[in-house]
C-alpha atoms as a PDB file:
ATOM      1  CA  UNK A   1       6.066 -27.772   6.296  1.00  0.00           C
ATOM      2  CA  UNK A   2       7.577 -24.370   5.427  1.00  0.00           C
ATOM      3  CA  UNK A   3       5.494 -21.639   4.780  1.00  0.00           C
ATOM      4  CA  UNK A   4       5.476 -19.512   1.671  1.00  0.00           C
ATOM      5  CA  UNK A   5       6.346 -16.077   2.807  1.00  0.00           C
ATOM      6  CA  UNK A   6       5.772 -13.181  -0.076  1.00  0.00           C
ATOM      7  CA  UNK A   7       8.611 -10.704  -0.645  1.00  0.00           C
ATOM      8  CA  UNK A   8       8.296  -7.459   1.346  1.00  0.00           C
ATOM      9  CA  UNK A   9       6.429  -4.456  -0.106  1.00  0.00           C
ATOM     10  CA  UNK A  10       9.731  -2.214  -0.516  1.00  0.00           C
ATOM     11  CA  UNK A  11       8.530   1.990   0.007  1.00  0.00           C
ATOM     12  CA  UNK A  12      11.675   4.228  -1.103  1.00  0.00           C
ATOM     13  CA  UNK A  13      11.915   7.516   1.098  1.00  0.00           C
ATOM     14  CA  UNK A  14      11.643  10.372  -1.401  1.00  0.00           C
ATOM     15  CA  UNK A  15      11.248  14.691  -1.438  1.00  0.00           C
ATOM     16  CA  UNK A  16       9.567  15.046  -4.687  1.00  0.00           C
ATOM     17  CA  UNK A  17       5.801  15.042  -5.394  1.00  0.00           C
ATOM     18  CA  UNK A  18       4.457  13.005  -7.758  1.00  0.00           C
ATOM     19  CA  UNK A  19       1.277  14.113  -9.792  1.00  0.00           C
ATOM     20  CA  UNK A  20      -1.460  12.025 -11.382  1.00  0.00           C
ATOM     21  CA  UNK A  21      -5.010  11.354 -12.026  1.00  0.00           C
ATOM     22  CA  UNK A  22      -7.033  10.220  -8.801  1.00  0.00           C
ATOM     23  CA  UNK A  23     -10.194   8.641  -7.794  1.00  0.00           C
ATOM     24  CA  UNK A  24     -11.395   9.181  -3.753  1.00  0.00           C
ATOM     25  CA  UNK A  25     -11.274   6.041  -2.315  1.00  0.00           C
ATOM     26  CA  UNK A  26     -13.220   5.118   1.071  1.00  0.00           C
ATOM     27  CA  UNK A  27     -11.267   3.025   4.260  1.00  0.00           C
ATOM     28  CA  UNK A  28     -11.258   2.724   8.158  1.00  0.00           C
ATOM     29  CA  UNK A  29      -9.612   5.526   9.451  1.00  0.00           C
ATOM     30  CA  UNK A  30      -7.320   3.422  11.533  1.00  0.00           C
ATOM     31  CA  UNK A  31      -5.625   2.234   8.367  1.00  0.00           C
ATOM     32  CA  UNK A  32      -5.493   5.687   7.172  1.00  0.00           C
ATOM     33  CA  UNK A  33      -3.687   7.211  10.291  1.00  0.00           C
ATOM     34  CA  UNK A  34      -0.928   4.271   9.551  1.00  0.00           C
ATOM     35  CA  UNK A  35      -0.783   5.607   5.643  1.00  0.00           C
ATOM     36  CA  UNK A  36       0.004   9.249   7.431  1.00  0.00           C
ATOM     37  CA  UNK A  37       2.357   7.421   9.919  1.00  0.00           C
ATOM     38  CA  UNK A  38       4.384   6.053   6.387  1.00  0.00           C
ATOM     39  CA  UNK A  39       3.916   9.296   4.570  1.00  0.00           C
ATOM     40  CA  UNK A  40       5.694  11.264   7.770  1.00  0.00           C
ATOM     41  CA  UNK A  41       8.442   8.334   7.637  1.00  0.00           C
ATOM     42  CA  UNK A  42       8.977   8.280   4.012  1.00  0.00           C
ATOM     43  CA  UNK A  43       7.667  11.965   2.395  1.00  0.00           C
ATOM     44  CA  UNK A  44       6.085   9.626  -0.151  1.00  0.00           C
ATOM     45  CA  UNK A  45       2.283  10.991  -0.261  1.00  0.00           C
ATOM     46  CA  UNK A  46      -0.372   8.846   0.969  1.00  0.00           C
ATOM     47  CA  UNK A  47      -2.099   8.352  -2.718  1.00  0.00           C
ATOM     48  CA  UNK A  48       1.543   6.692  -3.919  1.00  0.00           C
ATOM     49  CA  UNK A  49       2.012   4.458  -0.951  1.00  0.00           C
ATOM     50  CA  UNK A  50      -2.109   3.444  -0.998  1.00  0.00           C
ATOM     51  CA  UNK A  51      -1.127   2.621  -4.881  1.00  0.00           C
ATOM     52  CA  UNK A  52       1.905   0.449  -3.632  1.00  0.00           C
ATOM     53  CA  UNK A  53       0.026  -1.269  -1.406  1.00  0.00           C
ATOM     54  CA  UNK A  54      -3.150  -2.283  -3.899  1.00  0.00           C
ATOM     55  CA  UNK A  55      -0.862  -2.891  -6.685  1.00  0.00           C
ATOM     56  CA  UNK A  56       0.939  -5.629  -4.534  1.00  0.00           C
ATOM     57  CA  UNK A  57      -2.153  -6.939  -3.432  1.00  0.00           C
ATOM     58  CA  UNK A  58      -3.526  -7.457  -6.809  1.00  0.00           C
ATOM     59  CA  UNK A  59      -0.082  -9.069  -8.209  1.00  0.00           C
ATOM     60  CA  UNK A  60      -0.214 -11.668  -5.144  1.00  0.00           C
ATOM     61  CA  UNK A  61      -3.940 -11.828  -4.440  1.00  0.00           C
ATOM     62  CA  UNK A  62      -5.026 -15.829  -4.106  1.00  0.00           C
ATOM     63  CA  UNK A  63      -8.844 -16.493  -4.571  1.00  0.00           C
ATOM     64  CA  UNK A  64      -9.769 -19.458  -2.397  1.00  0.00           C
ATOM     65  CA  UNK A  65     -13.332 -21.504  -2.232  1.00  0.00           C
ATOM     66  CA  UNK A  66     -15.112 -21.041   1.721  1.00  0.00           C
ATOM     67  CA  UNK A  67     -14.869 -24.887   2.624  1.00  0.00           C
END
């Protein structure tokens, strides 16, 4: 059977900086060094591509039952 394989999360490089109302927000610092490792790659800051990334997850986010 084929799996269902969701559309990549697309991250446009960019020089400006974006300003907006933020909230701290607490995670592992191994997934923040990889936020850095995008920001360096893309000059988007790491708030924007932390907002990519939970936006996406809430438009495809499947609740499932434990069996």
């Amino acid at each position: 059977m084929a799996e269902n394989k969701k559309p990549a999360l697309v991250l446009y490089k960019e020089d400006k900086h974006h300003v907006s109302n933020t909230r701290p927000i607490y995670m592992d610092t191994d997934l923040l060094d990889k936020l850095f490792d995008l920001k360096q790659e893309t000059g988007i800051p790491v708030n924007r591509i932390t907002e990519a990334f939970v936006r996406y997850g809430l438009d495809n986010v499947e609740i499932k039952d434990r069996k």
